[in-house]
N, C-alpha and C. Protein backbone atom coordinates (compact mmCIF):
# COMPACT_ATOMS: atom_id res chain seq x y z
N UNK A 1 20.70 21.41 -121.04
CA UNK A 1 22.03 21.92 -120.79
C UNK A 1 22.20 23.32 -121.38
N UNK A 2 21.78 23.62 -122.85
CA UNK A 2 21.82 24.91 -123.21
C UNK A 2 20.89 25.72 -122.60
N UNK A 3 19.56 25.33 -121.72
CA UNK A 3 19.01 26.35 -121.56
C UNK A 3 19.75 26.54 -119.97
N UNK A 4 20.26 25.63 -119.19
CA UNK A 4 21.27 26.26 -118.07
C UNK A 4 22.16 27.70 -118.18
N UNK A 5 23.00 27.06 -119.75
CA UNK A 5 24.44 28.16 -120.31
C UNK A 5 23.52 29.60 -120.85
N UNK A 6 22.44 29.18 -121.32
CA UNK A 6 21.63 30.72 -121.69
C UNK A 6 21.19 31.56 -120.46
N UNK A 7 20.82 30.83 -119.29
CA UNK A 7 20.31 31.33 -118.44
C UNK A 7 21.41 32.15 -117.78
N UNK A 8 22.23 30.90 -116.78
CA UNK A 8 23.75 32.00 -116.35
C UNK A 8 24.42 32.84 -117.31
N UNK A 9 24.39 32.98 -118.72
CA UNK A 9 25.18 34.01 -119.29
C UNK A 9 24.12 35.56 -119.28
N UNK A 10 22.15 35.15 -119.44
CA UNK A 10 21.48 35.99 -119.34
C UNK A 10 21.57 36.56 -117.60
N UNK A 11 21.30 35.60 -116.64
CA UNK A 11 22.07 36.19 -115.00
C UNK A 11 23.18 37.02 -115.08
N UNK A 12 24.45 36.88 -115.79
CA UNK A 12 25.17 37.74 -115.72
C UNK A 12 25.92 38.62 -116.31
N UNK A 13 24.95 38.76 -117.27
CA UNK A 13 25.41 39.63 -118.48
C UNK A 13 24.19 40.90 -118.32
N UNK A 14 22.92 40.07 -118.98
CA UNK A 14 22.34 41.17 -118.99
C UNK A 14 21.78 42.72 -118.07
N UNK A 15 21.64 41.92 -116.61
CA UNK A 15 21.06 42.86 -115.51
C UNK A 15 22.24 44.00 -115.73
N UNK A 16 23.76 44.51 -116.08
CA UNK A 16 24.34 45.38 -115.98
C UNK A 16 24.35 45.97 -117.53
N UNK A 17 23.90 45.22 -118.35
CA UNK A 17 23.46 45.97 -119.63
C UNK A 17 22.62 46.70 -119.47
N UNK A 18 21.28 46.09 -119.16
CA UNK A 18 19.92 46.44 -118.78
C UNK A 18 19.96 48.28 -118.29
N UNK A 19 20.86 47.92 -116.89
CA UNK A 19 20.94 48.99 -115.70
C UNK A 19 21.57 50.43 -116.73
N UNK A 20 22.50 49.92 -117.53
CA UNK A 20 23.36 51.13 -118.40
C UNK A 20 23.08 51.79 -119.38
N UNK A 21 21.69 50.83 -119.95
CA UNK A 21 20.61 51.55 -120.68
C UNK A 21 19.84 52.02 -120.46
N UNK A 22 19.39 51.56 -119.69
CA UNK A 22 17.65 52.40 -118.62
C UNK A 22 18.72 53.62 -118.02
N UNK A 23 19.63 53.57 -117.52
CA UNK A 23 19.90 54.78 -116.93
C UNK A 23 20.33 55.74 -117.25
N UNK A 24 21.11 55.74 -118.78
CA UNK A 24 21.01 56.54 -119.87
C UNK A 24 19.83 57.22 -120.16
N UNK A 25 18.98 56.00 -120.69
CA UNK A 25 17.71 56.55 -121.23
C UNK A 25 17.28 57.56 -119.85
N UNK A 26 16.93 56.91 -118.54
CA UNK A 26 16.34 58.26 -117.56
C UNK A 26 17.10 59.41 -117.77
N UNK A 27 18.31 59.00 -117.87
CA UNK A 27 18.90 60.11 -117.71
C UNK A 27 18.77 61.59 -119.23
N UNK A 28 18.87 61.29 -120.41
CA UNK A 28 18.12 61.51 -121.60
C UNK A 28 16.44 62.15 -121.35
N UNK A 29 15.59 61.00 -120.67
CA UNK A 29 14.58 61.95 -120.42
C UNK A 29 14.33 62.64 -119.43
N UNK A 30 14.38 62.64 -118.39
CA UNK A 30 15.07 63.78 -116.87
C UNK A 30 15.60 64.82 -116.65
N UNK A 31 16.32 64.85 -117.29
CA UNK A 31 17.10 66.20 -117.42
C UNK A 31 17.13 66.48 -119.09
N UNK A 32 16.92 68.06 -118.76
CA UNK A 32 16.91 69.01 -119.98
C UNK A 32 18.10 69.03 -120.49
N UNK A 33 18.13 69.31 -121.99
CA UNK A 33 19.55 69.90 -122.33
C UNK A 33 20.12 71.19 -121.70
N UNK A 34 21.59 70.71 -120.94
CA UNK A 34 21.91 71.91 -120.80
C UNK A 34 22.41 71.66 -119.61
N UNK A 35 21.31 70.76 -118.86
CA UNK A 35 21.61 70.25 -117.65
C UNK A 35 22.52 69.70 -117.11
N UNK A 36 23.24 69.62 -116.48
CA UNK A 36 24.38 68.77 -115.92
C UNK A 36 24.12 67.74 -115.99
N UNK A 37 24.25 66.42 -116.01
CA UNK A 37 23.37 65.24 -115.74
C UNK A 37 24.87 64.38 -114.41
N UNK A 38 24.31 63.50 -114.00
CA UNK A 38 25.09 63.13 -112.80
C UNK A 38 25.71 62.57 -113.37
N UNK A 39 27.21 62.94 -113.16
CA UNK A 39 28.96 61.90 -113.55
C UNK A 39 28.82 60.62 -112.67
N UNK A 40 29.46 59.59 -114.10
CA UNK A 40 29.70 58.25 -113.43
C UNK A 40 30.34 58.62 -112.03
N UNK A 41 30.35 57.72 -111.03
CA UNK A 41 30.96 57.81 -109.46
C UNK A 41 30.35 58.64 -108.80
N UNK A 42 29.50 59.66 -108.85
CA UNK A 42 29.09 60.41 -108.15
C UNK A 42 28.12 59.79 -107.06
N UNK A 43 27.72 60.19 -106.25
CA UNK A 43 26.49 59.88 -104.94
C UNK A 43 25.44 59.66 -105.94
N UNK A 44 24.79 60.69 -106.29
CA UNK A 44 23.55 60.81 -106.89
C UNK A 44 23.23 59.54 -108.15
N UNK A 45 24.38 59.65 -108.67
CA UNK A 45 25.05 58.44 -110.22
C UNK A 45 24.61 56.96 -109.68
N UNK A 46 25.31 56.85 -108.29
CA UNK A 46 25.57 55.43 -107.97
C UNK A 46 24.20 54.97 -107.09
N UNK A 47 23.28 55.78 -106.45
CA UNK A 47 22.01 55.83 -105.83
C UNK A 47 21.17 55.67 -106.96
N UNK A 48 20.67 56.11 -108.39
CA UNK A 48 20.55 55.74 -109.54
C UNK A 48 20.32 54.52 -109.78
N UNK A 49 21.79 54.37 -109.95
CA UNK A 49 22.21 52.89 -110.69
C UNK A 49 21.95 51.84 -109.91
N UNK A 50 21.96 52.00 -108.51
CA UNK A 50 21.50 50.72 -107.89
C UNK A 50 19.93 50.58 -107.69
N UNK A 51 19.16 51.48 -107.57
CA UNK A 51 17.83 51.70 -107.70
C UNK A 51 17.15 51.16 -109.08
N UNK A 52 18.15 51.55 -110.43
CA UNK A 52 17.96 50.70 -111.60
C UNK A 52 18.23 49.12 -111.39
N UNK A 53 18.86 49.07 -111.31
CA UNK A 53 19.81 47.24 -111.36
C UNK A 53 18.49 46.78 -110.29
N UNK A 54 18.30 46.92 -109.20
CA UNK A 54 17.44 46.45 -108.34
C UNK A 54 16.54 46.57 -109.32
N UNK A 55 15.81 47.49 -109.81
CA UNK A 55 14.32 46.73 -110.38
C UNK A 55 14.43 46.21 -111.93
N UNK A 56 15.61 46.03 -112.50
CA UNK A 56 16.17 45.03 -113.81
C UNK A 56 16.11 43.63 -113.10
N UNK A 57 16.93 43.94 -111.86
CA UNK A 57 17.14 42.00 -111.06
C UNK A 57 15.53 41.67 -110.94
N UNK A 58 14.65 42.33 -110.04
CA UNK A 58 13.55 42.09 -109.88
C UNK A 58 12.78 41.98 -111.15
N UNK A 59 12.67 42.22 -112.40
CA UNK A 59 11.50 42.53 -113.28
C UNK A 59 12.09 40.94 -113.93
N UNK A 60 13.27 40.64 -114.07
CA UNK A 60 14.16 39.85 -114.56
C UNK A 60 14.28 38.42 -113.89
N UNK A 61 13.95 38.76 -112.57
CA UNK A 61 13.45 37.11 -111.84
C UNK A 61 11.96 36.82 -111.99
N UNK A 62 11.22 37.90 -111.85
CA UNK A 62 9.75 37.81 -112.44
C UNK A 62 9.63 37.19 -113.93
N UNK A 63 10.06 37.66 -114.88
CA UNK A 63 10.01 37.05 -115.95
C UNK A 63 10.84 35.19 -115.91
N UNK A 64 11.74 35.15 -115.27
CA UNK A 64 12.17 33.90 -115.01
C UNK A 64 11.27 33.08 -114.28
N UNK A 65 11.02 33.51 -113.36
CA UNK A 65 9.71 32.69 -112.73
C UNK A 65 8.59 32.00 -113.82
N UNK A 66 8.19 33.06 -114.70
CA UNK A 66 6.85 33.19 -115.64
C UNK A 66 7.49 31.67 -115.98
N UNK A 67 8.33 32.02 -116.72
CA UNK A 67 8.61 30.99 -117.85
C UNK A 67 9.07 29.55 -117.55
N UNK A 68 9.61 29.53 -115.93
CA UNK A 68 9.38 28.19 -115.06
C UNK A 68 8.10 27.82 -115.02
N UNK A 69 6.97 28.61 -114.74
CA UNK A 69 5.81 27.83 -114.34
C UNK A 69 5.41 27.51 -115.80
N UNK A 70 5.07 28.66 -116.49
CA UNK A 70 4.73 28.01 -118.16
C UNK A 70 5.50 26.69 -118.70
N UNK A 71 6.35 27.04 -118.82
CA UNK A 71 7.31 24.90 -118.97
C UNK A 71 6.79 24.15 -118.26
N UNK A 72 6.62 24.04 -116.67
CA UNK A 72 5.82 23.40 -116.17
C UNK A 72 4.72 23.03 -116.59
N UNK A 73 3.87 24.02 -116.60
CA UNK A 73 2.41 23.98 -116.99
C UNK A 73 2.29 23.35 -118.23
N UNK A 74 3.18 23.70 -119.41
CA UNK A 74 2.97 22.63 -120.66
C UNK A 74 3.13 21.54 -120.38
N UNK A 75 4.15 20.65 -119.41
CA UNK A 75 4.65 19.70 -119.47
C UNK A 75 2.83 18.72 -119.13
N UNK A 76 2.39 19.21 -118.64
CA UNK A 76 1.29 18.41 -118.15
C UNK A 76 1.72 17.58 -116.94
N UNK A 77 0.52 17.03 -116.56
CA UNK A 77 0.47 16.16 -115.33
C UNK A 77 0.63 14.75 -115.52
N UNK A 78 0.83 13.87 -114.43
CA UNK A 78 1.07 12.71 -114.71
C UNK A 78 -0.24 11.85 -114.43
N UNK A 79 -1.50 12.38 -114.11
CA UNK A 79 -2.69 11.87 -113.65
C UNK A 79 -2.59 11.48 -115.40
N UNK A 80 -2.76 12.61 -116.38
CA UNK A 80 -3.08 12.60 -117.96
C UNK A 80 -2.35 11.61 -118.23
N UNK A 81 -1.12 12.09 -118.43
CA UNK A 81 -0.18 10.63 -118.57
C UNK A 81 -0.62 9.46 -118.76
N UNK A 82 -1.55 9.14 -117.20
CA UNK A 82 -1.73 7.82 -117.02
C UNK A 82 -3.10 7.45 -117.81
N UNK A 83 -3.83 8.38 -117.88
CA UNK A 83 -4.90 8.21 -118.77
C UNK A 83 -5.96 8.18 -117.54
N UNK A 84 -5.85 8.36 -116.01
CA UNK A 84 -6.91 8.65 -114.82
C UNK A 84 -7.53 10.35 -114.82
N UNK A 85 -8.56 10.12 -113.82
CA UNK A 85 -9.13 10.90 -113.32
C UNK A 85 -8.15 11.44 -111.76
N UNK A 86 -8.07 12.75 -111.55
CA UNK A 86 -7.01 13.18 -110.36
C UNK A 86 -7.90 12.62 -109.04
N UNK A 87 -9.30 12.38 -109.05
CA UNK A 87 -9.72 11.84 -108.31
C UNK A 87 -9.65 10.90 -108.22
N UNK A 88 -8.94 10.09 -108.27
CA UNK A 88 -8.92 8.17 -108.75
C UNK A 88 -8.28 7.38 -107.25
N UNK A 89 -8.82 6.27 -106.93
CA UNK A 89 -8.49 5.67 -106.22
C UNK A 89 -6.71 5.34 -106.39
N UNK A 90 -6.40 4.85 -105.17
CA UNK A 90 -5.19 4.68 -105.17
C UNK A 90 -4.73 3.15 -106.09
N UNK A 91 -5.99 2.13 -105.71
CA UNK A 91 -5.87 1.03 -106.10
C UNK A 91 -5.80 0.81 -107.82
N UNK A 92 -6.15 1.85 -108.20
CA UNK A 92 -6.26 2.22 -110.07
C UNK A 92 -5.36 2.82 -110.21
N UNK A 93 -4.61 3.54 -109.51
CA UNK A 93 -3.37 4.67 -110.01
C UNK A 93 -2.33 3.56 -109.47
N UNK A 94 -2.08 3.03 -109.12
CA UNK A 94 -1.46 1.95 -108.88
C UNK A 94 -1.14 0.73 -110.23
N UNK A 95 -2.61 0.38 -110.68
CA UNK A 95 -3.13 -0.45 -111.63
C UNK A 95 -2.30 0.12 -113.34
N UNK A 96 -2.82 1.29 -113.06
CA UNK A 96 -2.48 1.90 -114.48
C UNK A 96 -1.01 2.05 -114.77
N UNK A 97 -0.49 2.61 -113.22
CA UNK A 97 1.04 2.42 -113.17
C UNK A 97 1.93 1.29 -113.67
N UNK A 98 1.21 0.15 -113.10
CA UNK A 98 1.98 -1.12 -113.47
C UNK A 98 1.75 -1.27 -114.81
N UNK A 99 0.60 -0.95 -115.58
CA UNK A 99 0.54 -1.59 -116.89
C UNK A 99 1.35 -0.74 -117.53
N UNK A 100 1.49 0.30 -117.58
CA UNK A 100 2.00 1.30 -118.02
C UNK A 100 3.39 1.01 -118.08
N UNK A 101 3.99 0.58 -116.60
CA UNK A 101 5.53 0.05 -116.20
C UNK A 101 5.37 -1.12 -117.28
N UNK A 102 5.19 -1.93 -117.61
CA UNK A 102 4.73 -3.08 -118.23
C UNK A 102 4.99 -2.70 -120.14
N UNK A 103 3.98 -1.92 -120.00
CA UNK A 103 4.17 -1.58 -121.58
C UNK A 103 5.34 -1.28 -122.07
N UNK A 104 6.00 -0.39 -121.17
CA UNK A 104 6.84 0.42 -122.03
C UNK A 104 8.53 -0.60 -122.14
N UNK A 105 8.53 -1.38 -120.91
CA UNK A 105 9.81 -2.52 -120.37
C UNK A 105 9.29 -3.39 -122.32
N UNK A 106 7.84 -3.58 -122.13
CA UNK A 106 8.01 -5.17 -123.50
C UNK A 106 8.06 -3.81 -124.81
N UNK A 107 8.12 -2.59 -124.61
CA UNK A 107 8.62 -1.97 -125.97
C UNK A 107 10.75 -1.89 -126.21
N UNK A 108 11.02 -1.83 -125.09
CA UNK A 108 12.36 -1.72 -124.77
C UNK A 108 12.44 -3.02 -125.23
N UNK A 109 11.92 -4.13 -125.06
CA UNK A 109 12.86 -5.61 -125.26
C UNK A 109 12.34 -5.92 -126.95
N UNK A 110 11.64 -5.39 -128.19
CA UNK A 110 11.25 -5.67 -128.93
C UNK A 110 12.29 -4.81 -129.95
């Protein structure tokens, strides 16, 4: 549940933080002192900023992705679980299932 509320507050918080810092910072290294640099609202400002935010959203679902498959990937498989081989007949993955169903029902009633 908390990692849901972390996630939607990181969805919609950070990508417009992100965008207002990176575009500072370009803007800081891009232009010289002295330079005009582009006013909030302007054409040039707002072509910028969406060109930023687009690759914050993108770098930002990439990293979300990562860390779906890594959770995944720790969680392990259920072949291990069962204590089989992924090559295993059906009639044993079946077998192991039930004992397994079995074990854990006479730990619940003890």
């Amino acid at each position: 549940m908390s990692s849901a509320i972390f996630s939607f507050l990181g969805w919609s918080f950070l990508p417009d933080f992100c965008t207002g810092k990176l575009q500072e910072f370009w803007y800081n290294f891009t232009y010289r002192a002295g330079s005009p640099k582009p006013q909030p609202g302007t054409p040039l400002w707002v072509k910028h900023r969406r060109r930023i935010y687009f690759g914050v959203i993108v770098v930002y679902l990439l990293y979300t992705l990562y860390e779906a498959d890594w959770n995944i990937r720790r969680a392990g498989d259920f072949y291990s679980d069962l204590g089989v081989l992924q090559d295993v007949g059906e009639k044993e993955l079946n077998s192991r299932f039930r004992r397994m169903y079995v074990a854990i029902k006479f730990k619940k009633l003890c």
